[in-house]
Protein backbone atom coordinates (compact mmCIF):
# COMPACT_ATOMS: atom_id res chain seq x y z
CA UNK A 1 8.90 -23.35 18.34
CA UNK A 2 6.55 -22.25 15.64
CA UNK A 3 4.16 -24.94 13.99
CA UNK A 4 4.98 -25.73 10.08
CA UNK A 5 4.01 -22.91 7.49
CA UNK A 6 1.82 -24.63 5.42
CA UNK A 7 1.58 -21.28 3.46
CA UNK A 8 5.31 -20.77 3.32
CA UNK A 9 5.17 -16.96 1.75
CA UNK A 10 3.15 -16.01 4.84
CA UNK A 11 5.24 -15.38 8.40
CA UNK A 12 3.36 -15.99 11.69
CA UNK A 13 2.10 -12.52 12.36
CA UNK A 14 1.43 -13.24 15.81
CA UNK A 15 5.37 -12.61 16.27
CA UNK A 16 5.65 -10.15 13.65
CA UNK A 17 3.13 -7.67 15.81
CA UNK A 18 4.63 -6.09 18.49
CA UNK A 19 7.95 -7.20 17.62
CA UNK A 20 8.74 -5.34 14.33
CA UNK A 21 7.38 -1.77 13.07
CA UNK A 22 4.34 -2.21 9.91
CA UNK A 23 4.56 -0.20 6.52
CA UNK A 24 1.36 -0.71 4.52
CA UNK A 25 2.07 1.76 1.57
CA UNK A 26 -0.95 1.28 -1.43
CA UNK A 27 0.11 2.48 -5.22
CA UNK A 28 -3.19 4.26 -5.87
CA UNK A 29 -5.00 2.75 -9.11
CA UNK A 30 -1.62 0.95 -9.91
CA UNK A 31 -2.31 -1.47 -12.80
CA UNK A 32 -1.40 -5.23 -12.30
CA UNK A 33 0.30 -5.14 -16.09
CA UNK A 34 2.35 -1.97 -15.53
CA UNK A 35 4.14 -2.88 -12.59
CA UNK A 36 4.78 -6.55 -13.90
CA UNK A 37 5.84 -4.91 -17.53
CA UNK A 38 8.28 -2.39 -15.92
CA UNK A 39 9.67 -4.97 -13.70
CA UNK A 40 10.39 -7.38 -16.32
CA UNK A 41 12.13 -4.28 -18.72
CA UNK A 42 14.10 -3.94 -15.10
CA UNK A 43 12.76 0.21 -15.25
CA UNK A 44 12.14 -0.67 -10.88
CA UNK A 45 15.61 -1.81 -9.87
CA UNK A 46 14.92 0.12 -6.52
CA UNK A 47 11.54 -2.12 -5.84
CA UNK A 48 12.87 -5.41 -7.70
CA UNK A 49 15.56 -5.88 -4.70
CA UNK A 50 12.82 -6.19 -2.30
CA UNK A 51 10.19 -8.30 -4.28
CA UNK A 52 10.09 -12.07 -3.29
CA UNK A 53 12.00 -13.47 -6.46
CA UNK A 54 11.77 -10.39 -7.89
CA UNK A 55 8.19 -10.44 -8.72
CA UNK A 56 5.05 -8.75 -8.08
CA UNK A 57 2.80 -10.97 -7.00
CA UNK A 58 -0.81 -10.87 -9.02
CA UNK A 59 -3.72 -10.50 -6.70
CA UNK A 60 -7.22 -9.53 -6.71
CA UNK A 61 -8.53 -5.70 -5.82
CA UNK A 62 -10.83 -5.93 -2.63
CA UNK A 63 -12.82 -2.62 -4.16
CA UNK A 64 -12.70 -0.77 -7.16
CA UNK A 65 -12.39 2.53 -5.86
CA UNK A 66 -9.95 4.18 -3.02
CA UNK A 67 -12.43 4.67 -0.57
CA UNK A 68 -14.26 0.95 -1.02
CA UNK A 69 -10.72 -0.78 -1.05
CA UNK A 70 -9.40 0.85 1.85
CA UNK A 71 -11.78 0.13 4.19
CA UNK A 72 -11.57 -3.47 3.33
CA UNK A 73 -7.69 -3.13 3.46
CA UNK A 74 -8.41 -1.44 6.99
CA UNK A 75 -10.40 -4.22 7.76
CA UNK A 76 -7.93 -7.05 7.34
CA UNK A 77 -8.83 -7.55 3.56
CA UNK A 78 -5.56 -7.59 1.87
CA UNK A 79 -5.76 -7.95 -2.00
CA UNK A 80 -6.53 -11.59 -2.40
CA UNK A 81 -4.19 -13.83 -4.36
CA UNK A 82 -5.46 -14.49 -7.80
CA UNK A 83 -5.09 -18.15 -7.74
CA UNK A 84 -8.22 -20.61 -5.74
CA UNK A 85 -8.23 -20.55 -2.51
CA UNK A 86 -8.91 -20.44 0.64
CA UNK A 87 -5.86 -18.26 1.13
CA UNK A 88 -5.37 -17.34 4.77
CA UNK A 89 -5.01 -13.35 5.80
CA UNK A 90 -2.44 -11.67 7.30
CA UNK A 91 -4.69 -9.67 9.89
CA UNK A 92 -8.38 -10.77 10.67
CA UNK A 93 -11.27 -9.35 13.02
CA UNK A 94 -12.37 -12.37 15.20
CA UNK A 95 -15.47 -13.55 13.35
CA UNK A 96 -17.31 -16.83 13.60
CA UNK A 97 -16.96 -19.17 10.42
CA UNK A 98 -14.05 -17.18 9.36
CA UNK A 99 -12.46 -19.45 6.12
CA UNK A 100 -9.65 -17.13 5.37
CA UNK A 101 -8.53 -17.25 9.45
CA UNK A 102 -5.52 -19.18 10.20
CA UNK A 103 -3.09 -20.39 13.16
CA UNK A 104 -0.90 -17.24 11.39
CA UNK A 105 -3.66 -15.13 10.95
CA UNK A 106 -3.29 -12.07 13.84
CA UNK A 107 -7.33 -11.98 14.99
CA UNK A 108 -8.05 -9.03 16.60
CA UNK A 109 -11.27 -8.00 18.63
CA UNK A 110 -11.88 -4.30 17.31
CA UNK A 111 -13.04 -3.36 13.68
CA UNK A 112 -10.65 -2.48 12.09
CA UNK A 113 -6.69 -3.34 11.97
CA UNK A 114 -5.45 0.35 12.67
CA UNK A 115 -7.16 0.28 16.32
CA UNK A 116 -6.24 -3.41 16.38
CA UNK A 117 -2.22 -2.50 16.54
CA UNK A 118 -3.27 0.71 18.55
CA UNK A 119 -4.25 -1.65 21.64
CA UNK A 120 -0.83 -3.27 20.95
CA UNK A 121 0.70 -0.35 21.52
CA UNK A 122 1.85 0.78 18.08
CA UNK A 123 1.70 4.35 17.28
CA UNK A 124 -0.65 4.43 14.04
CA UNK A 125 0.38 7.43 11.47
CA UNK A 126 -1.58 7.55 8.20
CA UNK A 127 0.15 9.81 5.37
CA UNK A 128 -2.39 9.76 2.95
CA UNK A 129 -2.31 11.22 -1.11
CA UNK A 130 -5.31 11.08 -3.08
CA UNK A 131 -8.86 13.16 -1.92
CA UNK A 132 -10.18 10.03 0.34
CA UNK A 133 -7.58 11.01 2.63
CA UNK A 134 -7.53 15.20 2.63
CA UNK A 135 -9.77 15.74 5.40
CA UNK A 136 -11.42 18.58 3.80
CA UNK A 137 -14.99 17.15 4.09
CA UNK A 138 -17.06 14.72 6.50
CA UNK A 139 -16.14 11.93 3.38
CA UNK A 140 -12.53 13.00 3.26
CA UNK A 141 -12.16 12.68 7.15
CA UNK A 142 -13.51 8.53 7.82
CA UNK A 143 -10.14 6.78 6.73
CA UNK A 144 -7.54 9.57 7.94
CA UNK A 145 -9.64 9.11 11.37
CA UNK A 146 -8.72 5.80 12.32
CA UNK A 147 -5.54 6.96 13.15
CA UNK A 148 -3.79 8.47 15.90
CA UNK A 149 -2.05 10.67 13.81
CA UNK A 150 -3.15 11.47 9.54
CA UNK A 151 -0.60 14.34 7.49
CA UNK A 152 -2.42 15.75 4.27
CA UNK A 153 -0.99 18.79 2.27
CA UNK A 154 -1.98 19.67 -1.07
CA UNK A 155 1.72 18.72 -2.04
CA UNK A 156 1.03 15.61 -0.96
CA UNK A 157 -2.53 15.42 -3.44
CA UNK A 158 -2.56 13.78 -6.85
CA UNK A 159 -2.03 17.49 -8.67
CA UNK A 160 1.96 17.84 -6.85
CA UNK A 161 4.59 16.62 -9.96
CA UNK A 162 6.98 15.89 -6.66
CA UNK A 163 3.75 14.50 -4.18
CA UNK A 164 5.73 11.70 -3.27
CA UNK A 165 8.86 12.97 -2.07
CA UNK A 166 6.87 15.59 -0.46
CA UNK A 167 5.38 12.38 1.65
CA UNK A 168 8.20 11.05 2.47
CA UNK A 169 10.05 14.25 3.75
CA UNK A 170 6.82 13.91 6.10
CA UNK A 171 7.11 10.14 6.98
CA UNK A 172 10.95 10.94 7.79
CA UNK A 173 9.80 13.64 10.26
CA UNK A 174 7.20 11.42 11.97
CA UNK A 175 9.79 8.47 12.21
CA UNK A 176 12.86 11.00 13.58
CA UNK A 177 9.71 12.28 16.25
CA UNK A 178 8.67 8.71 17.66
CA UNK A 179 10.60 7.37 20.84
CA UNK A 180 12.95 4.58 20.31
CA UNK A 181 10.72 2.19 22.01
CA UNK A 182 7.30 3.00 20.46
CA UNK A 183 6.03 0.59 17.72
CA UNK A 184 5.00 1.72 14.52
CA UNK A 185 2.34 1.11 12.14
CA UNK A 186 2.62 3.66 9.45
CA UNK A 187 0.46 3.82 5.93
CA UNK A 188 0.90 6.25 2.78
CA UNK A 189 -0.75 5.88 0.06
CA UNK A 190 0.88 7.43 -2.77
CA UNK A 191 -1.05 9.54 -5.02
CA UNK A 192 1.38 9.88 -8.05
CA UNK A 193 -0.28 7.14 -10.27
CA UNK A 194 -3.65 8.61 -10.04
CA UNK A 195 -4.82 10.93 -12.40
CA UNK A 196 -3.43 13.39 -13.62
CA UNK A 197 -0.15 12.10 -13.77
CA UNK A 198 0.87 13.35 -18.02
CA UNK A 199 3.26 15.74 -16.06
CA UNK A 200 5.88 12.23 -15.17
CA UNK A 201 6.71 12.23 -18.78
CA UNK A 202 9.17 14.14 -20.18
CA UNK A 203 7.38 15.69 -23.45
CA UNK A 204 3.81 14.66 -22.41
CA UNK A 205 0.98 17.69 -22.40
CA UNK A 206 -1.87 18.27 -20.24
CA UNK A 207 -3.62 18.48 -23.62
CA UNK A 208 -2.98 14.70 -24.23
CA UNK A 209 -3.51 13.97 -21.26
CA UNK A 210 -3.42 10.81 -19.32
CA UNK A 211 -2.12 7.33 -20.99
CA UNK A 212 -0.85 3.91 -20.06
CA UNK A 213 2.70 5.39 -20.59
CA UNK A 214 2.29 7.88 -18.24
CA UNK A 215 0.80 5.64 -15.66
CA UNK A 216 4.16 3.60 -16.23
CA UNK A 217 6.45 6.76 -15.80
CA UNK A 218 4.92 7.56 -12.41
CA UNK A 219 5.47 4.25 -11.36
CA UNK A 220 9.21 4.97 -12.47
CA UNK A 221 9.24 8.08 -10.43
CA UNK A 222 7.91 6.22 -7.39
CA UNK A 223 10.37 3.95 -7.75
CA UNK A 224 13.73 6.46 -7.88
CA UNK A 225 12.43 7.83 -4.77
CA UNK A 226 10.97 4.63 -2.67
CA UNK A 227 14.34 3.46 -1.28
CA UNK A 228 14.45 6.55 0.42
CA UNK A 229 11.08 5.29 2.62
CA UNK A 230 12.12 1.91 3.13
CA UNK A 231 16.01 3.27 4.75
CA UNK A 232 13.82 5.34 6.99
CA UNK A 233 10.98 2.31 7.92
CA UNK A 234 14.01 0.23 9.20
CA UNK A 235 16.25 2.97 10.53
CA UNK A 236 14.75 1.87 14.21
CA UNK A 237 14.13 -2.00 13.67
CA UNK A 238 12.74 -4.30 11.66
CA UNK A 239 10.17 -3.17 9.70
CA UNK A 240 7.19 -5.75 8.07
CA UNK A 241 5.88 -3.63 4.75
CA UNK A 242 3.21 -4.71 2.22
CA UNK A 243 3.16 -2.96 -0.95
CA UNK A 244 0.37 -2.77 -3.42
CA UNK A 245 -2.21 -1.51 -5.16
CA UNK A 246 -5.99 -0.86 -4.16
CA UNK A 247 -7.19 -0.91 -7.59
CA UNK A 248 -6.29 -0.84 -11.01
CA UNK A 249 -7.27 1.86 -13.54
CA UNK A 250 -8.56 1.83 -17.13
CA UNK A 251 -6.99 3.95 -20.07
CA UNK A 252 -9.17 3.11 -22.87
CA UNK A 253 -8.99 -0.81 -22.29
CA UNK A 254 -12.37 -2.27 -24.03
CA UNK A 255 -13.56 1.42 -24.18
CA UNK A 256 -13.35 1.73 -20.46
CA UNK A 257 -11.57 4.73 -18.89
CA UNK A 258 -11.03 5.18 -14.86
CA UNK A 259 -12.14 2.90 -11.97
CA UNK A 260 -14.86 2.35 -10.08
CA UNK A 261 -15.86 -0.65 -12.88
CA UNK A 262 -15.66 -4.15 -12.96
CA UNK A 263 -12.73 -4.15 -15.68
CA UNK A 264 -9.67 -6.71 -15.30
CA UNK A 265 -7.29 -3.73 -15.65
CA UNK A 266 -9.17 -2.32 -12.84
CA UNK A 267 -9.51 -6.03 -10.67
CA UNK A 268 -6.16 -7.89 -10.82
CA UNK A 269 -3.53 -5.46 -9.33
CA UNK A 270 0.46 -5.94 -7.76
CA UNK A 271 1.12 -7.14 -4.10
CA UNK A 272 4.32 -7.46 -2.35
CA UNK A 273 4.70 -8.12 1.17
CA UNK A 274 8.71 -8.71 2.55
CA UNK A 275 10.84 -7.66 5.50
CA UNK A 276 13.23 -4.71 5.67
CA UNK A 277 16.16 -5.73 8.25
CA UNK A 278 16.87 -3.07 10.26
CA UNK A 279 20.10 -0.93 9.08
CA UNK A 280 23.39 -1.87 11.19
């Protein structure tokens, strides 16, 4: 029998790995007061039946930028609830003096969590979006490498109106081309928030440009499509996912524009984690 929770919104991971298949799918530069304000006007329906009481939940970035978040995401530095702490982590590399490790907590011995669920057997497939992942470059080539498998296309890249769907007609294919019995551990990060995303709204120019509004129509567009991704996640078993965003992003807030700044719009982002029961 399993010891109390005393965190009850965390599940004993040590069970969940190698039992269940692992989504990690990060809403690049998704702002903290978008998703929560879209939520609320019930524009997500397809996300708000999966969100623990129907919530995002607000958390801290671990970078400010895709590449410097990732790797800490990669390293078992999930966004860190906005609240005081300690709060223990999902996934942790065995390290002495470790505050954030718990009975929970599934400590690994390699770097990095990818190679972590690779020694338990999971086969690790990164979709990736924005240029961090395009393998185009030495730069462009460190996060896609940590996994067995990485799928970039330029309709995949932050410039494709339909990049999403495009990754998930991709995920579908990887999940229909996995044995039955082979765990899976698979990560997209969606590059339709990121800039340029004007074309999402119907009327908006490339003149304009970029705006809060449009930020909040991608997220809409993400959203019609994202149930799509979670039927195929759990088509073999149950699937673990954690949604969320790496970092925010700044559209004129204080005078700030972008990311890669220490701006709250940038800092305090969404963060979901939840099951998806395998379909009967």
């Amino acid at each position: 029998m399993s010891a109390p929770n005393p965190h009850p919104g965390q599940p004993d991971m040590n069970e969940v790995i190698g039992r269940d298949d692992l989504l990690l799918l990060t809403l690049d530069t998704l702002r903290f007061d978008v998703a929560a304000e879209l939520l609320a006007a019930g524009r997500l329906p397809n996300l708000a039946r999966h969100l623990p009481n129907g919530e995002w939940e607000r958390r801290h970035a671990p970078g400010s930028f895709t590449y410097a978040s990732h790797q800490a995401i990669f390293a078992g530095f999930l966004p860190t609830p906005a609240t005081p702490g300690p709060h223990p982590r999902l996934f942790a590399s065995r390290f002495a003096g470790s505050e954030t490790t718990a009975g929970r907590t599934f400590v690994y011995d390699t770097p990095d969590l990818v190679s972590a669920l690779a020694a338990e057997g999971y086969r690790t497939v990164c979709v990736g979006g924005v240029g961090f992942f395009n393998k185009q470059g030495a730069l462009g080539s460190v996060l896609p490498g940590l996994f067995h498998d990485s799928h970039w296309e330029p309709e995949f890249s932050v410039a494709a109106p339909a990049a999403f769907e495009a990754q998930i007609d991709r995920a579908e294919q990887v999940i229909a081309e996995l044995p039955a019995e082979r765990r899976l551990f698979l990560f997209v990060n969606v590059s339709a928030l990121h800039q340029p995303n004007w074309f999402h709204l119907p009327g908006a120019t490339r003149a304009a440009g970029d705006s809060r509004e449009t930020h909040a129509a991608a997220l809409e567009y993400v959203d019609r499509h994202i149930g799509r991704l979670f039927a195929a996640v759990s088509a073999r078993r149950r699937c673990f996912a954690i949604v969320c965003s790496d970092h925010g992003t700044a559209y004129g807030d204080d005078g700030f524009t972008g990311h890669r700044l220490g701006h709250e719009s940038v800092w305090t982002v969404p963060y979901a984690q939840f099951f998806l029961e395998a379909a009967t």
